[in-house]
PDB file of N, CA and C in Angstrom:
ATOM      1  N   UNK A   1       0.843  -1.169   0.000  1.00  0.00           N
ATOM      2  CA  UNK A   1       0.000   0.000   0.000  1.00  0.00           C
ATOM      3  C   UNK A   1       0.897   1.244   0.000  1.00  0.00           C
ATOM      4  N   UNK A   2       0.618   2.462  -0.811  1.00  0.00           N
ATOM      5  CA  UNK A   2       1.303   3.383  -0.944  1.00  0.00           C
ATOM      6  C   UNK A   2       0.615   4.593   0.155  1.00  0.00           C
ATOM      7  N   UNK A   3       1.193   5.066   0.618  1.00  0.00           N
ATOM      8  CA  UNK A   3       0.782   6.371   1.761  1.00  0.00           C
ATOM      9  C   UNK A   3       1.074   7.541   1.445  1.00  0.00           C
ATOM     10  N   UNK A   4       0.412   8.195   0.665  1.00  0.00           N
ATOM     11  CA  UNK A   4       0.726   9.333   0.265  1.00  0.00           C
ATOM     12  C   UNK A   4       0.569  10.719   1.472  1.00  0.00           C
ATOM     13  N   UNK A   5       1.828  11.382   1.641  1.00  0.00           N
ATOM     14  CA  UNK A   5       1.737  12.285   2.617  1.00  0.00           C
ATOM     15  C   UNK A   5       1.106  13.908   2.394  1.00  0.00           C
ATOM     16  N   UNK A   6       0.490  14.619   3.036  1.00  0.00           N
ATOM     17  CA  UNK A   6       0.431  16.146   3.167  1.00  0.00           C
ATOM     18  C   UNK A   6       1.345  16.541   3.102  1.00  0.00           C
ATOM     19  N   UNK A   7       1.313  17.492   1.745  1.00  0.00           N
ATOM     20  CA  UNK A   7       2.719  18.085   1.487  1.00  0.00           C
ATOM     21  C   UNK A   7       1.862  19.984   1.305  1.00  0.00           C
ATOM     22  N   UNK A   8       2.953  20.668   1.715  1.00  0.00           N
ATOM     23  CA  UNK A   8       2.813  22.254   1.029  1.00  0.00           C
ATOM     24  C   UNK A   8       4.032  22.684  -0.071  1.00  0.00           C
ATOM     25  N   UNK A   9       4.000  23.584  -0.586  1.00  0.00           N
ATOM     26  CA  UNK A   9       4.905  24.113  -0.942  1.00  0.00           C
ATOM     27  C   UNK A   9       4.588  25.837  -1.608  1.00  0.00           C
ATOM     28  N   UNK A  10       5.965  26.425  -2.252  1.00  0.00           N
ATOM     29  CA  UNK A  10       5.372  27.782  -2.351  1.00  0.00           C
ATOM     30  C   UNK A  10       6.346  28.295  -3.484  1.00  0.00           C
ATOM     31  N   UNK A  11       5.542  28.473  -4.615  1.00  0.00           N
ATOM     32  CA  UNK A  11       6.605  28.861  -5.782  1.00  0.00           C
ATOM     33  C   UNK A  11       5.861  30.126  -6.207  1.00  0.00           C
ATOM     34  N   UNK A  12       7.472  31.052  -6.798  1.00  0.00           N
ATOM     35  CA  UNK A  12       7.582  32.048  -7.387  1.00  0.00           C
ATOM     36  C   UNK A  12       7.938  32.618  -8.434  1.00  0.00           C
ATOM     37  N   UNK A  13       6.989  32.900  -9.409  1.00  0.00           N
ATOM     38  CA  UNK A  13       6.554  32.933 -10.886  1.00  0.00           C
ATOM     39  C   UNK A  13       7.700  34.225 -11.249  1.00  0.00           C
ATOM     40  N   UNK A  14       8.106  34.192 -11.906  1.00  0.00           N
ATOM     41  CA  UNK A  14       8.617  35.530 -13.149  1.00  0.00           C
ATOM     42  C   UNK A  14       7.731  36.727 -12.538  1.00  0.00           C
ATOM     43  N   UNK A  15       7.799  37.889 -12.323  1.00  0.00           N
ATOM     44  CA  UNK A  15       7.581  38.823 -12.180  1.00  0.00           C
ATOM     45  C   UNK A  15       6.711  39.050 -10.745  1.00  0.00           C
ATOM     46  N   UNK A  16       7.241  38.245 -10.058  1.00  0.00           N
ATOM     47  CA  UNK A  16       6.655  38.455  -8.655  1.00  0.00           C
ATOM     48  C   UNK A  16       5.348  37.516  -8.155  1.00  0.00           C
ATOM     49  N   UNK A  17       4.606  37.146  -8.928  1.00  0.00           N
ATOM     50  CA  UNK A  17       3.395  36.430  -8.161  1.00  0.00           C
ATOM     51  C   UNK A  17       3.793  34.899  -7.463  1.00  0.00           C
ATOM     52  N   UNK A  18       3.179  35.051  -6.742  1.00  0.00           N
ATOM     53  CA  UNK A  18       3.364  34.124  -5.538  1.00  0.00           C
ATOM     54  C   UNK A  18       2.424  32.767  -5.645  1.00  0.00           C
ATOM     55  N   UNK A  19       2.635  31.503  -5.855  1.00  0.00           N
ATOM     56  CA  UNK A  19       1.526  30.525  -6.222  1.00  0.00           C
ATOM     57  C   UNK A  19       1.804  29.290  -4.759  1.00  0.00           C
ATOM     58  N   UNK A  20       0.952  29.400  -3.471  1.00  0.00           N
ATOM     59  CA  UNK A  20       0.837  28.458  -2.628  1.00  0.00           C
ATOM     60  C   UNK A  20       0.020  27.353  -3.245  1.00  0.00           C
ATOM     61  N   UNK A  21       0.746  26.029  -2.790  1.00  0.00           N
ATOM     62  CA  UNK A  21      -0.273  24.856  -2.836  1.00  0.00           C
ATOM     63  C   UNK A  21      -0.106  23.580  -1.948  1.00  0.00           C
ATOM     64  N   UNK A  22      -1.143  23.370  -1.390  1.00  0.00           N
ATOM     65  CA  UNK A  22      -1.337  22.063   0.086  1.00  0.00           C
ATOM     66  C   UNK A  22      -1.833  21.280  -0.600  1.00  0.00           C
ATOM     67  N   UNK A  23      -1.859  20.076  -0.502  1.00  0.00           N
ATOM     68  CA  UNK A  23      -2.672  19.034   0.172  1.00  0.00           C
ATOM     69  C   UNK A  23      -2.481  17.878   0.819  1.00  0.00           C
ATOM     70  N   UNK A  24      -3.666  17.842   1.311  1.00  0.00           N
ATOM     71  CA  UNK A  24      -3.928  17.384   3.344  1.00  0.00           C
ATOM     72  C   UNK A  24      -4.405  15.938   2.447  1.00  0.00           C
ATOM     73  N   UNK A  25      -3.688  14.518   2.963  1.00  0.00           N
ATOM     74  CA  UNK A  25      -4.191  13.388   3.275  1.00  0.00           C
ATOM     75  C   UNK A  25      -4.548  13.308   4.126  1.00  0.00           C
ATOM     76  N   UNK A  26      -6.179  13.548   4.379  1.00  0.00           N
ATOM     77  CA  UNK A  26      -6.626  13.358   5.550  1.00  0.00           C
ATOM     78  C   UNK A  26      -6.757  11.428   6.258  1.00  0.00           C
ATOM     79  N   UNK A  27      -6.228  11.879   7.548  1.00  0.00           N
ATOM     80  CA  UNK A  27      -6.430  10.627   8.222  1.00  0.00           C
ATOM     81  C   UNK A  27      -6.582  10.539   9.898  1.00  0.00           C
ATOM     82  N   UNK A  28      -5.860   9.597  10.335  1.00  0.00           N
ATOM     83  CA  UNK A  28      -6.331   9.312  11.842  1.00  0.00           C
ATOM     84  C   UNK A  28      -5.901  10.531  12.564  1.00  0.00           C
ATOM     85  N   UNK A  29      -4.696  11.205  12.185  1.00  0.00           N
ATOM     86  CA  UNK A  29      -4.230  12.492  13.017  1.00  0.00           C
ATOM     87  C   UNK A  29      -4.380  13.482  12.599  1.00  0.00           C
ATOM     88  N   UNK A  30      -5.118  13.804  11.560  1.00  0.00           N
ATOM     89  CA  UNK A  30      -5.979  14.939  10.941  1.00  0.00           C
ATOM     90  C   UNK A  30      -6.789  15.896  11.951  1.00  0.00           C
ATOM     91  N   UNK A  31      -7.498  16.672  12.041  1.00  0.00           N
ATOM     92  CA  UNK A  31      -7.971  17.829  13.071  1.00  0.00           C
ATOM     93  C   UNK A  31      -8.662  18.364  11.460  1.00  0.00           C
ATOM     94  N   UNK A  32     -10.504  18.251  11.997  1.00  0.00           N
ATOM     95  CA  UNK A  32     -10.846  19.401  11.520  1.00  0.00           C
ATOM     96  C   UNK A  32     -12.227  20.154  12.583  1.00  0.00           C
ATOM     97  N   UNK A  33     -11.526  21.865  12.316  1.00  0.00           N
ATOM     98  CA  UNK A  33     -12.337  22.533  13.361  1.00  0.00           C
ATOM     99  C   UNK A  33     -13.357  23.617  12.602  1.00  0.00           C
ATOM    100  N   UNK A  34     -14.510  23.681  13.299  1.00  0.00           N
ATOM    101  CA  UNK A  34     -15.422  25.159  12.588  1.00  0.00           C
ATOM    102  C   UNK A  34     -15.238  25.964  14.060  1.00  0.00           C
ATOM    103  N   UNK A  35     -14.375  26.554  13.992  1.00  0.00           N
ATOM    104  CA  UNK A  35     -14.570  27.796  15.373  1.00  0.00           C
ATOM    105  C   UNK A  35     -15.466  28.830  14.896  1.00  0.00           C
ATOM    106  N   UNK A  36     -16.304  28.728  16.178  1.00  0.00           N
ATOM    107  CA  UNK A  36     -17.837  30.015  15.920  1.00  0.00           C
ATOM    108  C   UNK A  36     -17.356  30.940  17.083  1.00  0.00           C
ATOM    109  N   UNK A  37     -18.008  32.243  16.718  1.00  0.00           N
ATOM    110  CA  UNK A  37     -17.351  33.463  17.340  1.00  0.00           C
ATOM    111  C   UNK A  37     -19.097  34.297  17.566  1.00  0.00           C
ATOM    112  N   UNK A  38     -19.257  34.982  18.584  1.00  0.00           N
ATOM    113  CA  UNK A  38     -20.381  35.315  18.611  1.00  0.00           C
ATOM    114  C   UNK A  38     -20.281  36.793  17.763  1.00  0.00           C
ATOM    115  N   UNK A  39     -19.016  37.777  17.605  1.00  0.00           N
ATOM    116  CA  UNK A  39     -19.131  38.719  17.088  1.00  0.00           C
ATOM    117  C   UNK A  39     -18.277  38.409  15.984  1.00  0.00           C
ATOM    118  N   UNK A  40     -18.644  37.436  15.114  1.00  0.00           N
ATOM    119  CA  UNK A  40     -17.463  37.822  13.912  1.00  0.00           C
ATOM    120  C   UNK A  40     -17.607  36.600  12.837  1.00  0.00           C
ATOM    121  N   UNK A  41     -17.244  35.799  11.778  1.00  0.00           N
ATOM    122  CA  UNK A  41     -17.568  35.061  11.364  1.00  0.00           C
ATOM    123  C   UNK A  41     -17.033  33.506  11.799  1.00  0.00           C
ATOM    124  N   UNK A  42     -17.515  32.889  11.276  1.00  0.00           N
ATOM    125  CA  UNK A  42     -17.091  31.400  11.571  1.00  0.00           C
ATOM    126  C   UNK A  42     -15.647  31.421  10.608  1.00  0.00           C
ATOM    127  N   UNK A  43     -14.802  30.142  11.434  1.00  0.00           N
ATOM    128  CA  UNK A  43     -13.327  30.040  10.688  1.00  0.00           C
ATOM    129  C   UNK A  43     -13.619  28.533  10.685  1.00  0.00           C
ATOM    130  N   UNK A  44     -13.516  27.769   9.227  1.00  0.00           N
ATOM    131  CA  UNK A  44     -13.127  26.225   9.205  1.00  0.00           C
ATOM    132  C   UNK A  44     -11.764  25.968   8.755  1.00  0.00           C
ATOM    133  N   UNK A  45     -11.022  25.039   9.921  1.00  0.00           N
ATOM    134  CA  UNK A  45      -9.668  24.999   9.362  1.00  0.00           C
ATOM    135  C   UNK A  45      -9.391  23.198   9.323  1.00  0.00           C
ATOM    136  N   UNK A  46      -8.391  23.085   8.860  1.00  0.00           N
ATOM    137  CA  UNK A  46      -8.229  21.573   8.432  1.00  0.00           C
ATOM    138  C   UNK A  46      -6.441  22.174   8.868  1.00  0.00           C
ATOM    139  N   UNK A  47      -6.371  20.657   9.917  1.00  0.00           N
ATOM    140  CA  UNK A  47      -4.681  20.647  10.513  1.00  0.00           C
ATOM    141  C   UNK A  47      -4.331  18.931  10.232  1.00  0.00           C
ATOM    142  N   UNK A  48      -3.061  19.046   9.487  1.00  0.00           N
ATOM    143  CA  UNK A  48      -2.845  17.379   9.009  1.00  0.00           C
ATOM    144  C   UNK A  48      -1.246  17.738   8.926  1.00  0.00           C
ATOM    145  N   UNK A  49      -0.384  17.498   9.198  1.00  0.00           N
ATOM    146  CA  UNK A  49       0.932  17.344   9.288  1.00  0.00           C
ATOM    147  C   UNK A  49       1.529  18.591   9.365  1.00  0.00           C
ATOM    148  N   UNK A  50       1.858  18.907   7.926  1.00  0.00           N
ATOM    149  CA  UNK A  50       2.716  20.045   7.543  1.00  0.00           C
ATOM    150  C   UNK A  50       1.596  21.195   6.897  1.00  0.00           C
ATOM    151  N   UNK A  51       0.332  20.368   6.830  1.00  0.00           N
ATOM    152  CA  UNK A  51      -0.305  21.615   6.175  1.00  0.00           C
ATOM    153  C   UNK A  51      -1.271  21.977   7.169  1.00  0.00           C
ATOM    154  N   UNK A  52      -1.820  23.583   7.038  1.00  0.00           N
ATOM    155  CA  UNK A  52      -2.806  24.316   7.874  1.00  0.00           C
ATOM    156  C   UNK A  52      -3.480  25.124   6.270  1.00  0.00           C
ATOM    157  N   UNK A  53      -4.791  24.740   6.727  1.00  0.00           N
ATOM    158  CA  UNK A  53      -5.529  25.448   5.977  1.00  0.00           C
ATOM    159  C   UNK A  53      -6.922  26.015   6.773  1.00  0.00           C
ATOM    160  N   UNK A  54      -6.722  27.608   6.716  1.00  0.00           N
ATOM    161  CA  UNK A  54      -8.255  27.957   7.861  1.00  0.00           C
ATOM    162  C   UNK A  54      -9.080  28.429   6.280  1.00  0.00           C
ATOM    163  N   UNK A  55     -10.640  28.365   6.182  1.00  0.00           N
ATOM    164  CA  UNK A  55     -11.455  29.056   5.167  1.00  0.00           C
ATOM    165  C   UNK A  55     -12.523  30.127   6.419  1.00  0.00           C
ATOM    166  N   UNK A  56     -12.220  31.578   5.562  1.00  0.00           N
ATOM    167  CA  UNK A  56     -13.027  32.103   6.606  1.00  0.00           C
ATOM    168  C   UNK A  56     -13.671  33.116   5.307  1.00  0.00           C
ATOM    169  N   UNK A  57     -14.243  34.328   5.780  1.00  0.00           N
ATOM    170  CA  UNK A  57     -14.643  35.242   4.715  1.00  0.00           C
ATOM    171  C   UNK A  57     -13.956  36.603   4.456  1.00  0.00           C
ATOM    172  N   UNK A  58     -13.925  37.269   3.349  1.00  0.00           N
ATOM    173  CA  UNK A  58     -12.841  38.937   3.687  1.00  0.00           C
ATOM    174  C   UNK A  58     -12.844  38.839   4.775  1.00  0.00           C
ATOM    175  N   UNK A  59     -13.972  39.659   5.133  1.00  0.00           N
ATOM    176  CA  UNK A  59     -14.111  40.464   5.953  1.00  0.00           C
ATOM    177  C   UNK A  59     -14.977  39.846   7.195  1.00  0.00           C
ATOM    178  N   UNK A  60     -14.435  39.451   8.396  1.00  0.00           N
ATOM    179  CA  UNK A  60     -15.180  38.679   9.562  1.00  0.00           C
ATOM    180  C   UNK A  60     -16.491  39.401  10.358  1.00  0.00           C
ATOM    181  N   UNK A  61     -16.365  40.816   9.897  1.00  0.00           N
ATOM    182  CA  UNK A  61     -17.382  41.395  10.764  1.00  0.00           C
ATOM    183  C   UNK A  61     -18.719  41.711   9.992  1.00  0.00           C
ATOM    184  N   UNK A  62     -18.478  41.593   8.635  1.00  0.00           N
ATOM    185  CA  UNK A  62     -19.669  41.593   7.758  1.00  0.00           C
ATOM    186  C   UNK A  62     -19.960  40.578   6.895  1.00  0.00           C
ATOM    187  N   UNK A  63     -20.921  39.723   7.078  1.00  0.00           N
ATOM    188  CA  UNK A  63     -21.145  38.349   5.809  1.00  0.00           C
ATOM    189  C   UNK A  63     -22.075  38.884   5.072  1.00  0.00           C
ATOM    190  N   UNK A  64     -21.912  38.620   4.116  1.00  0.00           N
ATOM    191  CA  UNK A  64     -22.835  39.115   2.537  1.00  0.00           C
ATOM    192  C   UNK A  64     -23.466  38.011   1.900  1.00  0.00           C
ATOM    193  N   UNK A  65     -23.944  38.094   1.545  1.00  0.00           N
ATOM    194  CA  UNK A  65     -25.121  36.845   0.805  1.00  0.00           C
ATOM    195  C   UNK A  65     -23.960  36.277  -0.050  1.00  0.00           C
ATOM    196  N   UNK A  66     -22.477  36.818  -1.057  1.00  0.00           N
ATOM    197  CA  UNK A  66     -21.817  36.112  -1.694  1.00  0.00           C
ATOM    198  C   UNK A  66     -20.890  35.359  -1.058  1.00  0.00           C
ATOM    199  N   UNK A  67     -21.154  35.287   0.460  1.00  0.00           N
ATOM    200  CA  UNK A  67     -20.248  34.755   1.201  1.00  0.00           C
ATOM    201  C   UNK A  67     -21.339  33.669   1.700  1.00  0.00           C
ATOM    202  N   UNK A  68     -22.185  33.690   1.926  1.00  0.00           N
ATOM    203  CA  UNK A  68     -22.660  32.317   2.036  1.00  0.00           C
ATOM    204  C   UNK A  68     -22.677  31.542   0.623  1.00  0.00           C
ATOM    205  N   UNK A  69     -22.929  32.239  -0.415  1.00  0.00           N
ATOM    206  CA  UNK A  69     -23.139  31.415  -1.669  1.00  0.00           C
ATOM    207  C   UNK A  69     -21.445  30.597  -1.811  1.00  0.00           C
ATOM    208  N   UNK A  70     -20.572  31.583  -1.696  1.00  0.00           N
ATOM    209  CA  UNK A  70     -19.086  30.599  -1.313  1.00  0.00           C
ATOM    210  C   UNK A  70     -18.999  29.269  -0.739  1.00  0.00           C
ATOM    211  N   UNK A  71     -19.845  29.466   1.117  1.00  0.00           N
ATOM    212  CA  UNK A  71     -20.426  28.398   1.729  1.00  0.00           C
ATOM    213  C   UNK A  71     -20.772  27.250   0.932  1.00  0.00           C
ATOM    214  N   UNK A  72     -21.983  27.718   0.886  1.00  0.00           N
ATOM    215  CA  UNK A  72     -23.064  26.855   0.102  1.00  0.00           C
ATOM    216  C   UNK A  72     -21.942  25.749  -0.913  1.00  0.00           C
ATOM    217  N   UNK A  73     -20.939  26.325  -1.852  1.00  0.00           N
ATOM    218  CA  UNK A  73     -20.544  26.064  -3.050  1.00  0.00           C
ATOM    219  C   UNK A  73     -19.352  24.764  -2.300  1.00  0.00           C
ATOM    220  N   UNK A  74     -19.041  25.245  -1.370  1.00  0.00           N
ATOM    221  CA  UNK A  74     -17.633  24.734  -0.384  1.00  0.00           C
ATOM    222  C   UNK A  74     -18.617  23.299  -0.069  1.00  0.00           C
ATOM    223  N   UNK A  75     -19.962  23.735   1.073  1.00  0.00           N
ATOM    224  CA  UNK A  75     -20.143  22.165   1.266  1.00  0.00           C
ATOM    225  C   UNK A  75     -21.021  21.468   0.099  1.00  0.00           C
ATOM    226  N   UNK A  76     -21.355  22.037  -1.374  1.00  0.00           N
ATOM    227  CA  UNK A  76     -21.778  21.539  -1.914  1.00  0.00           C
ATOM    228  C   UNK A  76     -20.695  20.228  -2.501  1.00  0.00           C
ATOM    229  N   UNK A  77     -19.564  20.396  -2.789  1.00  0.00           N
ATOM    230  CA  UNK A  77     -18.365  20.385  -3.020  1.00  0.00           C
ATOM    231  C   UNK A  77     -17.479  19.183  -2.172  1.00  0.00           C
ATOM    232  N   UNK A  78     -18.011  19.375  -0.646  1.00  0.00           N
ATOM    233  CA  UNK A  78     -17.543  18.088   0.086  1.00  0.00           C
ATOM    234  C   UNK A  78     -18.744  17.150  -0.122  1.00  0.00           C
ATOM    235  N   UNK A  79     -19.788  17.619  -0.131  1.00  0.00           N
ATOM    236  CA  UNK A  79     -21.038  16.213  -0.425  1.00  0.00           C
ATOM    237  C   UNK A  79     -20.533  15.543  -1.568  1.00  0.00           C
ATOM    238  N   UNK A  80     -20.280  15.973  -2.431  1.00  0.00           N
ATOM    239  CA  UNK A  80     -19.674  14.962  -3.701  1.00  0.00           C
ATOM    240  C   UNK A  80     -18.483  14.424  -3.298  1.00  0.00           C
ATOM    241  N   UNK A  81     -17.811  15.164  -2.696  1.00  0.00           N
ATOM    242  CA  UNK A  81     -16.282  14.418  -2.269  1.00  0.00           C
ATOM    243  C   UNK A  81     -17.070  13.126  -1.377  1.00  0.00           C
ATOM    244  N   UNK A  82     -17.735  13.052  -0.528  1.00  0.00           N
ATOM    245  CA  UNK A  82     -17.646  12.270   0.532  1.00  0.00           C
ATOM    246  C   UNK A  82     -18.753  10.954  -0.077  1.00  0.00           C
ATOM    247  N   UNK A  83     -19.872  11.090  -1.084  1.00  0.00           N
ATOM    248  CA  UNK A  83     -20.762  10.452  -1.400  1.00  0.00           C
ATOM    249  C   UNK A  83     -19.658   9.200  -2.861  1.00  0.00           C
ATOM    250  N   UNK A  84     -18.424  10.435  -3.238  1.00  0.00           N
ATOM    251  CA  UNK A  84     -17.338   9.415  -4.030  1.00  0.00           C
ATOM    252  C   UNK A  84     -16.672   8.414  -2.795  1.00  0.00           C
ATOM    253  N   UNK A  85     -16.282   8.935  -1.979  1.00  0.00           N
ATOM    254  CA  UNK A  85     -15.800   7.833  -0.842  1.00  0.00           C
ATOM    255  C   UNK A  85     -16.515   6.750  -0.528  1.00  0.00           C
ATOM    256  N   UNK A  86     -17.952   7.102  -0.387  1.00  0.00           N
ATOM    257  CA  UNK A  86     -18.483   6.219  -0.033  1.00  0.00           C
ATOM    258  C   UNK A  86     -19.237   4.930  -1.101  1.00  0.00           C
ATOM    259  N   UNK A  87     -19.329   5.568  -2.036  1.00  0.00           N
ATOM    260  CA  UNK A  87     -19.081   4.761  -3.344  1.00  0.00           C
ATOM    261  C   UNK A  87     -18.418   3.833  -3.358  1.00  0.00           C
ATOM    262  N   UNK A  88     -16.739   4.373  -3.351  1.00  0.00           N
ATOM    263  CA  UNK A  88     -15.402   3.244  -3.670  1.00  0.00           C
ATOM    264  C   UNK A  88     -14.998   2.715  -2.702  1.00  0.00           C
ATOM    265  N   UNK A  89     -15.823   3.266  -1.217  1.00  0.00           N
ATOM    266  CA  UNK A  89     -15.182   1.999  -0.166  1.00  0.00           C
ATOM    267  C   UNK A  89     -15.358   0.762   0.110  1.00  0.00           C
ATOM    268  N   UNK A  90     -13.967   0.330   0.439  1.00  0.00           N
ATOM    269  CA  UNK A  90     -14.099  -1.389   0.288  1.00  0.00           C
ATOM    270  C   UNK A  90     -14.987  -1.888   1.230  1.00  0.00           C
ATOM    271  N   UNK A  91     -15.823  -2.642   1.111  1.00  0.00           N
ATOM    272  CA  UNK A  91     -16.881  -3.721   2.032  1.00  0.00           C
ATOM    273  C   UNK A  91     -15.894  -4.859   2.705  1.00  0.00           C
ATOM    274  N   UNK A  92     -16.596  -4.251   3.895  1.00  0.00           N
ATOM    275  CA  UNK A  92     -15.675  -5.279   5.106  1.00  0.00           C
ATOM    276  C   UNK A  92     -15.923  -6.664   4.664  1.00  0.00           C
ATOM    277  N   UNK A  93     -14.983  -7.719   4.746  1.00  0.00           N
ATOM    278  CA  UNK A  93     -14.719  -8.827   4.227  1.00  0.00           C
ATOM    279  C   UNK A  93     -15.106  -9.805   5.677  1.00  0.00           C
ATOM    280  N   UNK A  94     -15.823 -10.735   5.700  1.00  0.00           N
ATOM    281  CA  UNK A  94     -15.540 -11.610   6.851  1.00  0.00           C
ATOM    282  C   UNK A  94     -15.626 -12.543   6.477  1.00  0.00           C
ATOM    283  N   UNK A  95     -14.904 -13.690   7.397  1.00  0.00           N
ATOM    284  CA  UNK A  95     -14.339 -14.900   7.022  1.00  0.00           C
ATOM    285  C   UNK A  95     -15.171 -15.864   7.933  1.00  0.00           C
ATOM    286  N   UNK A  96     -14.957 -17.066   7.590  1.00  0.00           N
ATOM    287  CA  UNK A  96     -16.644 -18.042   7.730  1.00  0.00           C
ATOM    288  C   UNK A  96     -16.896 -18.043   8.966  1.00  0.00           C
ATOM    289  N   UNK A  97     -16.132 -17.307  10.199  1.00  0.00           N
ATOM    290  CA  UNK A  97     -16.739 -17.244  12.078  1.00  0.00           C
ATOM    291  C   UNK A  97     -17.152 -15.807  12.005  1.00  0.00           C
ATOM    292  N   UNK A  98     -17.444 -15.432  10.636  1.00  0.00           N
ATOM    293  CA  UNK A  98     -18.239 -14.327  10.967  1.00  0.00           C
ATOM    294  C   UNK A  98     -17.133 -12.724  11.312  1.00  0.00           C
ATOM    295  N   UNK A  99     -16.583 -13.107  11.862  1.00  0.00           N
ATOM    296  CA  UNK A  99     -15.346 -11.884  12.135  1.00  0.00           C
ATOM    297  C   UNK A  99     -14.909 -11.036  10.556  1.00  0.00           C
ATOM    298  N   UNK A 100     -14.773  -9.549  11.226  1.00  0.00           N
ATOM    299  CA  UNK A 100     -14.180  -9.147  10.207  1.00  0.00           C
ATOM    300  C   UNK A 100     -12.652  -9.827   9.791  1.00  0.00           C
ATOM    301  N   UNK A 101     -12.538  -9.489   8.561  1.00  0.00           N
ATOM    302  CA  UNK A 101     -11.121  -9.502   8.230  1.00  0.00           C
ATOM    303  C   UNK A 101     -10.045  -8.949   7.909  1.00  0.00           C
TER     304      UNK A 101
END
């Protein structure tokens, strides 16, 4: 079995622009948090090795209807991610005393 790890890195294009890119194999030591704030917006962050990723909005003290539609688009986005998982996951195997395997 191959284990592919959470990697980041951070490259810099010809004339200055800056291009970050993560990604998180999520697994058993993964961390994911929605911190709620009573004056300000919600922060969802995902913590997995080497990478940190928080999603929050501009601006924390004002949400705008295009900031929920962001929302909306984000968990529309993990429902397909998670309904493919559950698709291709393997069916527990048990062997003739009934026990998994």
């Amino acid at each position: 079995m191959t284990v592919l790890r959470s990697v980041a890195s951070v490259g810099f294009e010809h004339g200055g622009a800056v291009e970050v890119s993560a990604t998180a194999r999520l697994n058993g030591g993964s961390r994911i948090y929605c911190h709620l704030y009573a004056d300000s917006a919600p922060v969802l962050s995902v913590v997995d090795e080497h990478v940190r990723l928080s999603v929050s909005v501009p601006d924390p003290d004002q949400v705008t209807p295009d900031d929920v539609t962001w929302g909306r688009l984000l968990a529309e986005a993990v429902s397909k991610y998670v309904a493919e998982l559950e698709r291709r996951v393997s069916p527990v195997r048990e062997d003739s005393s009934g026990q998994a395997a």
